[in-house]
C-alpha atoms as a PDB file:
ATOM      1  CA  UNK A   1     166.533  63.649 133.707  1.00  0.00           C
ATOM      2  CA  UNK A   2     167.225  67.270 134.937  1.00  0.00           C
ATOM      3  CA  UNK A   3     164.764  68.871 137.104  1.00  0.00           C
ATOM      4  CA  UNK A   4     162.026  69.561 134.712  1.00  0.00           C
ATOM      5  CA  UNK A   5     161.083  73.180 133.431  1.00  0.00           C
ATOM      6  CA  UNK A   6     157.744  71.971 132.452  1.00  0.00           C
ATOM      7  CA  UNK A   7     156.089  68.661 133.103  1.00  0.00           C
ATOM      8  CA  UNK A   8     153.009  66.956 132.249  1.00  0.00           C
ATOM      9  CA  UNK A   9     151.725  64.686 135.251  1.00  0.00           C
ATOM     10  CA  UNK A  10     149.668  61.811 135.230  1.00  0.00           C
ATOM     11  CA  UNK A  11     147.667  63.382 132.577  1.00  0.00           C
ATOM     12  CA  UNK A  12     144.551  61.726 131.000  1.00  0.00           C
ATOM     13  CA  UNK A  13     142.296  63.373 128.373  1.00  0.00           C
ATOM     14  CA  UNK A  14     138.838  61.887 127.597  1.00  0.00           C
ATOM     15  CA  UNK A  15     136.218  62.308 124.696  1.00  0.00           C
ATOM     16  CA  UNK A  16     133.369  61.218 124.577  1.00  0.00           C
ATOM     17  CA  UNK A  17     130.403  61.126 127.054  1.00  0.00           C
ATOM     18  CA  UNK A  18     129.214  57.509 128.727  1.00  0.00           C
ATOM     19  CA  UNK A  19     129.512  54.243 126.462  1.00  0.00           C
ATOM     20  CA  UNK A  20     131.136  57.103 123.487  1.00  0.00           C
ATOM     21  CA  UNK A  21     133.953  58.156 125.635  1.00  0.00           C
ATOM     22  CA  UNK A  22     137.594  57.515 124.987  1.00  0.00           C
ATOM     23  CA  UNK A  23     140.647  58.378 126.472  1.00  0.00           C
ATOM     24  CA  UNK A  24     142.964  60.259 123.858  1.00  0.00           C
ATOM     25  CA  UNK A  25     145.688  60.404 126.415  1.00  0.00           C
ATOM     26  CA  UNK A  26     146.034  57.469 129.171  1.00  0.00           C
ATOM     27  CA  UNK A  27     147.866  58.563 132.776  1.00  0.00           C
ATOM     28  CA  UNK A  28     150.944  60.147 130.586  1.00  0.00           C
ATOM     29  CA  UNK A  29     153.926  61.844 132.614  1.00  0.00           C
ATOM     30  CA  UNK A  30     156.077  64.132 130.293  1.00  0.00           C
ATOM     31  CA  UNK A  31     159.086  66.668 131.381  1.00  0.00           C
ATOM     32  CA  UNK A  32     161.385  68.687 129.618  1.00  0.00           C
ATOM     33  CA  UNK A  33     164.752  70.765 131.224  1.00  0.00           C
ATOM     34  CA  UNK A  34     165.493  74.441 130.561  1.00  0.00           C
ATOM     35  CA  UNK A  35     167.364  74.423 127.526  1.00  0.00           C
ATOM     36  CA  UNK A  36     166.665  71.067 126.949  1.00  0.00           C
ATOM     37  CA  UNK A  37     164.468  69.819 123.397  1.00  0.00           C
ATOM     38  CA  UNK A  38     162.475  66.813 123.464  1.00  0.00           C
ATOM     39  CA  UNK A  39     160.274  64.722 121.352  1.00  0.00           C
ATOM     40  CA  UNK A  40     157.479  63.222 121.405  1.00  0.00           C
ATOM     41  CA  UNK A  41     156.326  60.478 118.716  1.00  0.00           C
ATOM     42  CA  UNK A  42     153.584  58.312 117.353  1.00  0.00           C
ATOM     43  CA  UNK A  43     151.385  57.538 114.545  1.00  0.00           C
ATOM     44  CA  UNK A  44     148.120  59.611 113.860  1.00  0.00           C
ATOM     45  CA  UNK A  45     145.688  59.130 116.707  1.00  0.00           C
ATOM     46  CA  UNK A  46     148.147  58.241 119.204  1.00  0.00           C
ATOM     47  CA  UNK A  47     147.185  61.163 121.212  1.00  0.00           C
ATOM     48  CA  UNK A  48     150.759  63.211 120.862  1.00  0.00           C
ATOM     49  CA  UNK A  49     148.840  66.457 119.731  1.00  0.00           C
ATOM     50  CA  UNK A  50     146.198  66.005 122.308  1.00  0.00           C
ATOM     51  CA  UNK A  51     149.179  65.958 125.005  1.00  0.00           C
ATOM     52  CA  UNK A  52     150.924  68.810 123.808  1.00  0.00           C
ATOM     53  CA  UNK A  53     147.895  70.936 123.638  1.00  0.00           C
ATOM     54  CA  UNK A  54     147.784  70.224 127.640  1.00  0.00           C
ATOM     55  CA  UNK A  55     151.625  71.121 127.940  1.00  0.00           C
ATOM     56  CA  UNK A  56     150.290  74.549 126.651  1.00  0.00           C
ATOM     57  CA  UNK A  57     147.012  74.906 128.424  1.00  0.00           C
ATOM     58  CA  UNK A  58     144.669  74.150 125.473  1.00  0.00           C
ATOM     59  CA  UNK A  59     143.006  71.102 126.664  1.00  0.00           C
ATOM     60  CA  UNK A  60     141.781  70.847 130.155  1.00  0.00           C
ATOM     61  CA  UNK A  61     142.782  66.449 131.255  1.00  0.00           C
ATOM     62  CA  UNK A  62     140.222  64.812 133.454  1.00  0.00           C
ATOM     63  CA  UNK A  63     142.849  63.898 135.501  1.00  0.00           C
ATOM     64  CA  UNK A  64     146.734  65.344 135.821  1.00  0.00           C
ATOM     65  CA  UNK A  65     148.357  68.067 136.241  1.00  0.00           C
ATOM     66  CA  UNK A  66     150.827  70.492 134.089  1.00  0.00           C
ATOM     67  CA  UNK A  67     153.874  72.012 136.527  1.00  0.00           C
ATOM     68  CA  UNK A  68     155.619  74.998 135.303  1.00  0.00           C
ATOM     69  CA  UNK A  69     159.153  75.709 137.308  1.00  0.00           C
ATOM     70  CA  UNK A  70     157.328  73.938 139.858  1.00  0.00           C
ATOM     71  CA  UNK A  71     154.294  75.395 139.942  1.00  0.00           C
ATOM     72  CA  UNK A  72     150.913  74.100 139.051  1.00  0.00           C
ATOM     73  CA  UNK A  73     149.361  76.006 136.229  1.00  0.00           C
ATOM     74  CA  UNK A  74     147.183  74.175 135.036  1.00  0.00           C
ATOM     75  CA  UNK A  75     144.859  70.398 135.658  1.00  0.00           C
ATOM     76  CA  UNK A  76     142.045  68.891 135.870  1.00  0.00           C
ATOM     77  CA  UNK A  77     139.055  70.714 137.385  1.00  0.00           C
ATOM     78  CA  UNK A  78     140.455  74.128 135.451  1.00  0.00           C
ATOM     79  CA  UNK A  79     138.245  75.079 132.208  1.00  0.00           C
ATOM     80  CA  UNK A  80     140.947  77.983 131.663  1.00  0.00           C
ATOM     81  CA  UNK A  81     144.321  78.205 130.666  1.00  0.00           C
ATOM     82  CA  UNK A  82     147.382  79.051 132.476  1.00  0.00           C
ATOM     83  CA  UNK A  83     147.423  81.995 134.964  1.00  0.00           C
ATOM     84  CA  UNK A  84     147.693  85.213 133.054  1.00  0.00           C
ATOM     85  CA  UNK A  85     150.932  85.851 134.106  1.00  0.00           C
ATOM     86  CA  UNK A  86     152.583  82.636 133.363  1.00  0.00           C
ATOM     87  CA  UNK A  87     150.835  82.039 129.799  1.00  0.00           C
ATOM     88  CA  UNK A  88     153.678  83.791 127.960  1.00  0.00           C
ATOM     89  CA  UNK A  89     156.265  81.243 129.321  1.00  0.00           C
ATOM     90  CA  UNK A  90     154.326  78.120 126.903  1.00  0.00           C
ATOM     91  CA  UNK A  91     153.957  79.450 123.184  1.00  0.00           C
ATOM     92  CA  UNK A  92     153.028  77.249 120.867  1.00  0.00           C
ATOM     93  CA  UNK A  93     153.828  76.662 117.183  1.00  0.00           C
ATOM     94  CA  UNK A  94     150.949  75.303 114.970  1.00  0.00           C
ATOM     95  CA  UNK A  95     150.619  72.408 112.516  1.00  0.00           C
ATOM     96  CA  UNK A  96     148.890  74.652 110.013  1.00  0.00           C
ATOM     97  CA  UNK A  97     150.003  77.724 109.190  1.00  0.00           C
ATOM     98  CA  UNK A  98     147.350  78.831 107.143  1.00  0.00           C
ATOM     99  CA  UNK A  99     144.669  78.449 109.740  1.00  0.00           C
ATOM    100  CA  UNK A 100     146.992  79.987 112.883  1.00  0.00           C
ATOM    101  CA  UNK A 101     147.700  83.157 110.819  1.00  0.00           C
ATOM    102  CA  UNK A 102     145.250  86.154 110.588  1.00  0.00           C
ATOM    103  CA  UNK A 103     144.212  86.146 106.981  1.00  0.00           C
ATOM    104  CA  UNK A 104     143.506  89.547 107.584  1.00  0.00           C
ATOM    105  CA  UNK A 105     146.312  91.006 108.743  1.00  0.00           C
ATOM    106  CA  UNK A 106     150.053  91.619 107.108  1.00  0.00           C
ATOM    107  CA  UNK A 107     152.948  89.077 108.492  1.00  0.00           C
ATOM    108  CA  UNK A 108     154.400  92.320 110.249  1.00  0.00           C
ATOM    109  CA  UNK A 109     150.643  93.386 111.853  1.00  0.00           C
ATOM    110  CA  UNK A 110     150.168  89.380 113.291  1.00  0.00           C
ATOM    111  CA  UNK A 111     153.385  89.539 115.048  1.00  0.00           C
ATOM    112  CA  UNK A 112     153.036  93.217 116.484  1.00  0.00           C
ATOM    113  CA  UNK A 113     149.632  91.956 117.544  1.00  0.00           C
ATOM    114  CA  UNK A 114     151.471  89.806 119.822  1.00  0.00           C
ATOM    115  CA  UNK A 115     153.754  91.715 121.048  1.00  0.00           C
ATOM    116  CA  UNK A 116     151.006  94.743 122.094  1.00  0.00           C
ATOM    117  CA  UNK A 117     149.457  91.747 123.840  1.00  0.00           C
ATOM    118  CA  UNK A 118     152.532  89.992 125.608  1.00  0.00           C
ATOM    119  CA  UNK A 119     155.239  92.639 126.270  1.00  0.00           C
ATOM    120  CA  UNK A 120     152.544  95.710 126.527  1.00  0.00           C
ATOM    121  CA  UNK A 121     154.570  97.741 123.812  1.00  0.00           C
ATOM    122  CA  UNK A 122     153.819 100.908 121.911  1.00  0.00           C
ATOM    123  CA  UNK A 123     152.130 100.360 118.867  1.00  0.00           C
ATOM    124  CA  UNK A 124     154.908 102.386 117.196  1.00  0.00           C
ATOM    125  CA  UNK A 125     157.803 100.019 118.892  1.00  0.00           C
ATOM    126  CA  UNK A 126     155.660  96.612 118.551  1.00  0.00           C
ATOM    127  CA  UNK A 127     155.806  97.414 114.401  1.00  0.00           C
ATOM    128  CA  UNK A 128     159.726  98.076 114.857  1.00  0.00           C
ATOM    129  CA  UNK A 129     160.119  94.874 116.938  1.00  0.00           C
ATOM    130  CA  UNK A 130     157.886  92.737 114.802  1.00  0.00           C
ATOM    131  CA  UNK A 131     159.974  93.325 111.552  1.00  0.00           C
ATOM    132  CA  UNK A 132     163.178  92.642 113.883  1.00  0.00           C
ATOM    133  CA  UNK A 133     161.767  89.584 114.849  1.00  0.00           C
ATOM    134  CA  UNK A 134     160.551  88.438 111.275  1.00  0.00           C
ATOM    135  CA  UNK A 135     164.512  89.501 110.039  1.00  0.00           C
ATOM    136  CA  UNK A 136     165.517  87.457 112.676  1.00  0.00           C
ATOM    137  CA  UNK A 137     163.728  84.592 111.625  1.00  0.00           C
ATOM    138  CA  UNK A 138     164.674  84.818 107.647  1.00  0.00           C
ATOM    139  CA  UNK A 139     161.274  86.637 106.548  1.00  0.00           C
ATOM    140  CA  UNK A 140     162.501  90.149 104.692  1.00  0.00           C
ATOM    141  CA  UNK A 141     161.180  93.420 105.165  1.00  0.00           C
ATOM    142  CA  UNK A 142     159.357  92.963 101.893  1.00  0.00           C
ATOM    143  CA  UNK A 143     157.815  89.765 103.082  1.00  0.00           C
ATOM    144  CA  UNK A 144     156.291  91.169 106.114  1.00  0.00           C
ATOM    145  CA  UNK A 145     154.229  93.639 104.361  1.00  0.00           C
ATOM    146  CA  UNK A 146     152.825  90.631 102.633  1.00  0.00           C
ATOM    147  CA  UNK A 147     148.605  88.823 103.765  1.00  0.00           C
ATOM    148  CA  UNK A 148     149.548  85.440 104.667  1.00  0.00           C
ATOM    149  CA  UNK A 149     147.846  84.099 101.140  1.00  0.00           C
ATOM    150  CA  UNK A 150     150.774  86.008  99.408  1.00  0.00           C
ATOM    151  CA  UNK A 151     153.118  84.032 101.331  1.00  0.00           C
ATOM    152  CA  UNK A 152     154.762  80.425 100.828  1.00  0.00           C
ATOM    153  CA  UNK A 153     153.881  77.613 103.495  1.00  0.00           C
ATOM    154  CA  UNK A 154     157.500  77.543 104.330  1.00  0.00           C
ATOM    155  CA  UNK A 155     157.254  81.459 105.250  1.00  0.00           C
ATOM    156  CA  UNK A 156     154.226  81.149 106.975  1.00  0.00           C
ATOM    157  CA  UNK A 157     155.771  79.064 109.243  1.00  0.00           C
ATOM    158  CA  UNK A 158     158.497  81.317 109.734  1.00  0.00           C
ATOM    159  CA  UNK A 159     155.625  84.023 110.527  1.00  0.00           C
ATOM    160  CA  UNK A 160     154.084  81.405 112.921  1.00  0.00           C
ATOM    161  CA  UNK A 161     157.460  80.926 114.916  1.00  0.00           C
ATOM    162  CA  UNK A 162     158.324  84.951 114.760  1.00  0.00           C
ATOM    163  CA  UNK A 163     154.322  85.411 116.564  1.00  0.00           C
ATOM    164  CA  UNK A 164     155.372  82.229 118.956  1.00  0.00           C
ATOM    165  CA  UNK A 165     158.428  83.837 120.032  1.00  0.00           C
ATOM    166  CA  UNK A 166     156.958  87.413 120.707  1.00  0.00           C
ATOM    167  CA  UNK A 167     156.120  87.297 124.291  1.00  0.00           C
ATOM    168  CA  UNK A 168     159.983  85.831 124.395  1.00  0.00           C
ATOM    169  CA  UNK A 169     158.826  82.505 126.102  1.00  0.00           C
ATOM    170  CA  UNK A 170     160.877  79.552 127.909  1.00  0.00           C
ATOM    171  CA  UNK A 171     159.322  77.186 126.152  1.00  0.00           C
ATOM    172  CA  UNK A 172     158.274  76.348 122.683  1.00  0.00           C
ATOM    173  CA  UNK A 173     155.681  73.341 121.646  1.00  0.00           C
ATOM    174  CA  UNK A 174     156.155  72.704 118.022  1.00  0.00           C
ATOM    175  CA  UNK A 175     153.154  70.398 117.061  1.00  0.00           C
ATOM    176  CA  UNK A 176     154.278  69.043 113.518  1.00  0.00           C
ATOM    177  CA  UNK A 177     156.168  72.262 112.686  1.00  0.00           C
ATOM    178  CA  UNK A 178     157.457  70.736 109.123  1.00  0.00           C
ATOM    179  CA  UNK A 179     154.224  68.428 107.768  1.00  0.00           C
ATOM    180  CA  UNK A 180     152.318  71.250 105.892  1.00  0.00           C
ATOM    181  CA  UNK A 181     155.732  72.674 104.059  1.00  0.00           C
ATOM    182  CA  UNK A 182     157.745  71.282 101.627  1.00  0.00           C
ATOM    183  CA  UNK A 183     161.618  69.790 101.671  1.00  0.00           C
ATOM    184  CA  UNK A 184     163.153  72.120 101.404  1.00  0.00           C
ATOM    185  CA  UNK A 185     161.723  74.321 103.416  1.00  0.00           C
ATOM    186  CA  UNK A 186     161.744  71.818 106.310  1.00  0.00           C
ATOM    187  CA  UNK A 187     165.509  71.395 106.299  1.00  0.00           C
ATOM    188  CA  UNK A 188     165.530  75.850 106.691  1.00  0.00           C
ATOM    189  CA  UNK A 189     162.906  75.469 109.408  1.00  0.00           C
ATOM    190  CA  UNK A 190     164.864  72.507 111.358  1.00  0.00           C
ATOM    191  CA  UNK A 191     167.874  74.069 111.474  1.00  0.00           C
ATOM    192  CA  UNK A 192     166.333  77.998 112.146  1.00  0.00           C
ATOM    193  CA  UNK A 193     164.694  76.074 115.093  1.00  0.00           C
ATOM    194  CA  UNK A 194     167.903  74.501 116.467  1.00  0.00           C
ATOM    195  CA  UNK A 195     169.506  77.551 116.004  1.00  0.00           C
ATOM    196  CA  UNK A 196     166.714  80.054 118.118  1.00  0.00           C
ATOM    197  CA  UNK A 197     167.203  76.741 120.851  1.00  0.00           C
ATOM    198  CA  UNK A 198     171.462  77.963 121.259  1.00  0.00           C
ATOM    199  CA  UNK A 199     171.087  81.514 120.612  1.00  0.00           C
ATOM    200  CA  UNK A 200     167.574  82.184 123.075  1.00  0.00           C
ATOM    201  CA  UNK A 201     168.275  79.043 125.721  1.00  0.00           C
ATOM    202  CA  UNK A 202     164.684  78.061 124.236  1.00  0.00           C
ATOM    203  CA  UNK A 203     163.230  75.108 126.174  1.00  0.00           C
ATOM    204  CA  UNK A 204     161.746  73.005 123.313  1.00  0.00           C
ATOM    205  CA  UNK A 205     158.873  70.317 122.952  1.00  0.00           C
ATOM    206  CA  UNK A 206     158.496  68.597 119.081  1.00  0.00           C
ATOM    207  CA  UNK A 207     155.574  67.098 118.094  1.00  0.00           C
ATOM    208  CA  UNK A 208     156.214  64.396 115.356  1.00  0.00           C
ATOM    209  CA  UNK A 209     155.874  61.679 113.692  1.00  0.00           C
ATOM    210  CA  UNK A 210     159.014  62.063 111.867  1.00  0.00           C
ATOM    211  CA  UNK A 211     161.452  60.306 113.431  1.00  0.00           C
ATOM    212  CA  UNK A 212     164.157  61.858 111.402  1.00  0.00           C
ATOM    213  CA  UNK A 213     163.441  65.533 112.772  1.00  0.00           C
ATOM    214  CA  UNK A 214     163.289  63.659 116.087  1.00  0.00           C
ATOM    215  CA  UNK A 215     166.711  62.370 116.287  1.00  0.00           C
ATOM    216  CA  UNK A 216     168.105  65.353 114.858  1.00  0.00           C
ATOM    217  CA  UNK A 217     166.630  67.626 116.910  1.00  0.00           C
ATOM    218  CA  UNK A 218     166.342  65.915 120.398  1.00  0.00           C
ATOM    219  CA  UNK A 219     168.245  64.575 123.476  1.00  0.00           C
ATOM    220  CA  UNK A 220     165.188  62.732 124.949  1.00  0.00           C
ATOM    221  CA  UNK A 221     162.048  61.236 123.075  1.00  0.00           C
ATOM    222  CA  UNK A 222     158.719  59.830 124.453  1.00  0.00           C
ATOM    223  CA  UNK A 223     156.316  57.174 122.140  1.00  0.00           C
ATOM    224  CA  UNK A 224     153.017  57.196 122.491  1.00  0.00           C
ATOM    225  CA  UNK A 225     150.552  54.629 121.090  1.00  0.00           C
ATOM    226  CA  UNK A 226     146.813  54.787 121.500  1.00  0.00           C
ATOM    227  CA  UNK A 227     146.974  57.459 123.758  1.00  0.00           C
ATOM    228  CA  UNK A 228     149.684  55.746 126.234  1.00  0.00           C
ATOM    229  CA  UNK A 229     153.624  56.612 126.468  1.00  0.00           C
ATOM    230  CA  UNK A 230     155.011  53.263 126.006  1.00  0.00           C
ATOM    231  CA  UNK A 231     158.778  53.858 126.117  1.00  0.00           C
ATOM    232  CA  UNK A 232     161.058  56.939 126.910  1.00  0.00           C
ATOM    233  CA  UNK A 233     164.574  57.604 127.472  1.00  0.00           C
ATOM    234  CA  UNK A 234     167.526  59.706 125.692  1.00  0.00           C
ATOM    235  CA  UNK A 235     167.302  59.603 122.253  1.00  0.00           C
ATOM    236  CA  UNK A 236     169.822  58.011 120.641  1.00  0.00           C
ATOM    237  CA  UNK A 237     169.292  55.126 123.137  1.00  0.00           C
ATOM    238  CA  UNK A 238     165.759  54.645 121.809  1.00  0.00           C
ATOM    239  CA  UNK A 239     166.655  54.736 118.260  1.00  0.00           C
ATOM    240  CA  UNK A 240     169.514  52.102 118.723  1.00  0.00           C
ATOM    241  CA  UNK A 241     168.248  49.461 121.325  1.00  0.00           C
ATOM    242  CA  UNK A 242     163.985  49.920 120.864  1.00  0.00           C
ATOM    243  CA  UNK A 243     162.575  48.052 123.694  1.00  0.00           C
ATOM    244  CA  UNK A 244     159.373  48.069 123.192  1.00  0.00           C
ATOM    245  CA  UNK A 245     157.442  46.316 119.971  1.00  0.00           C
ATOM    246  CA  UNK A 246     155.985  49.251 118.630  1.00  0.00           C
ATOM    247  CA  UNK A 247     158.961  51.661 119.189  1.00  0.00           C
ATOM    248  CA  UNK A 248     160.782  48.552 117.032  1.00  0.00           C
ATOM    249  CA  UNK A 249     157.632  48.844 114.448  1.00  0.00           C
ATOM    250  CA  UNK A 250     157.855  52.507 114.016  1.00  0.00           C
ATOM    251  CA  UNK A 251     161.910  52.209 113.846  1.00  0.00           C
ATOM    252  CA  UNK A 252     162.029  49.567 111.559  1.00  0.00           C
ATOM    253  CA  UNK A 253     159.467  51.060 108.866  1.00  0.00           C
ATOM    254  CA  UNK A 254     161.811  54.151 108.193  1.00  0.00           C
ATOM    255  CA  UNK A 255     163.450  53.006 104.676  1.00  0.00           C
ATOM    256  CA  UNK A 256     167.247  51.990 105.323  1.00  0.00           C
ATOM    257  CA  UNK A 257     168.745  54.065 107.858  1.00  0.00           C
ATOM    258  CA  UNK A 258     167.450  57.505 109.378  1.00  0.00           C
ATOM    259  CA  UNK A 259     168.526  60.433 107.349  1.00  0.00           C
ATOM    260  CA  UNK A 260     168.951  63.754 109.240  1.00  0.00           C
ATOM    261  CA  UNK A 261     168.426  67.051 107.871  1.00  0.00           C
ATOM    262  CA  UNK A 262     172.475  68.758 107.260  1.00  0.00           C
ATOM    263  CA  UNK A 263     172.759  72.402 108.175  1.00  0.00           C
ATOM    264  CA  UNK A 264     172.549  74.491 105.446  1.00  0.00           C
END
C-alpha cells in the first residue's frame, strides 16, 4: 500500500468498566492513500463503526494512535478531537440522516452553518456557496429551502454529504452512507460519491456491510469480526480467493454472484 494519508494504529477501543468491559475494537491497524477509497466490512457488532469514529476523532482508543499525513492527531490519553486546525481534513458522513441534520434549520442554512464554521465565510457568501454546493450534489434550489422533515431520506443524504464536504476535506468517512435510503436512491448516492472521489481527489473510507457497495466502490477492503481485522488486501483479491473462514462466510452468503450498482 501507498504511503498512507490517514492511518489508524494499533487501535483498541474498550467499554465497559472491570468484569463489564469489552473491547469493541482489538489492536486494529487501518490506512488509506490520498485519492485512494477503501472499505471496511463486517456484520453488526463487529466494531467497523466504532473504528471509523476513531479515524475521525469521535472515540478516544485506550490504546493506538490515528496519523494524519504523518502526524499524530489523535490517541489514547486525548479526551478531545483532532487539533483545531487539522479537524477539517476528516469529515464524516452519517448513518442517519435524520438525526445528523438540524431539524431546525433549512438544507441551505445546515450547510452554510458549516461553511461560517470551517472556511470563516461571510454569512452573505456561505448562503451563495451552500446552494452551490447542494447544486453540486443534485439537491435543487427549491430543495434547499426545504426543513429536513420535508425532505426524502435519499436527499437528506445528499444534504449530509453537501455539510461533509463544506470545510473541503481530504478525507471522507462514510459510515453506512446507503442503509437508511432506499434503491434507488442508493445507486444515485454510490455513483454521486464515486464521482466527488475523481472530480475533488477525495480520500475515501466506507463503512459497510454491503459487500456490493464495497467492491464497487473500493481498491482495498479490511474485515473485521468481533472487533478484530481478520483479513485485508486489494479488493478484488479478497472477493475472489477469501482466506480467511469468515471473509468465506460473509462472501458466500451474498445470493449468486455480487451485483454492483451501474452508473446511471
Amino acid at each position: 500500500m501507498a504511503e498512507a494519508l490517514l492511518q489508524a494504529q494499533d487501535v483498541t477501543v474498550t467499554f465497559g468498566n472491570r468484569l463489564a468491559a469489552f473491547d469493541a475494537v482489538q489492536a486494529a491497524t487501518v490506512g488509506v492513500a490520498a485519492g485512494d477509497a477503501i472499505g471496511i466490512v463486517g456484520e453488526s457488532g463487529s466494531g467497523k463503526t466504532t473504528l471509523a469514529r476513531v479515524l475521525v476523532g469521535l472515540q478516544p482508543p485506550r490504546r493506538g494512535e490515528v496519523l494524519l499525513e504523518g502526524k499524530r492527531v489523535f490517541g489514547a490519553g486525548q479526551n478531545t478531537t483532532f487539533p483545531r486546525g487539522e479537524r477539517w481534513k476528516v469529515q464524516m458522513i452519517f448513518q442517519d440522516p435524520y438525526s445528523s441534520l438540524n431539524p431546525r434549520m433549512r438544507a441551505w442554512q445546515g450547510v452554510a452553518e458549516a461553511l461560517q464554521v470551517w472556511r470563516g465565510v461571510s454569512a452573505k457568501e456561505a448562503r451563495l456557496q451552500a446552494f452551490q454546493l447542494l447544486n453540486s450534489v443534485g439537491i435543487s434550489s427549491e430543495q434547499a429551502e426545504h426543513f429536513p422533515r420535508s425532505l426524502s431520506g435519499g436527499q437528506l443524504q445528499r444534504v449530509s454529504v453537501a455539510r461533509a464536504l463544506a470545510p473541503n476535506p481530504k478525507v471522507l468517512i462514510a459510515d453506512e452512507p446507503t442503509s437508511s435510503i432506499d434503491q434507488s436512491a442508493q445507486a444515485q448516492l454510490l455513483n454521486l460519491l464515486r464521482r466527488l472521489q475523481q472530480e475533488r481527489a477525495l480520500t475515501i473510507v466506507f463503512i459497510s456491510h454491503d459487500l456490493g457497495l464495497i467492491r464497487y466502490l473500493t481498491s482495498r477492503v479490511y474485515v473485521m469480526q468481533k472487533g478484530k481485522i481478520v483479513e485485508s488486501g486489494d479488493t478484488l483479491r479478497v472477493f475472489d480467493r477469501p482466506e480467511h473462514s469468515y471473509t468465506q462466510l460473509l462472501i458466500a452468503s451474498i445470493p449468486g454472484r455480487v451485483q454492483t450498482p451501474s452508473p446511471l
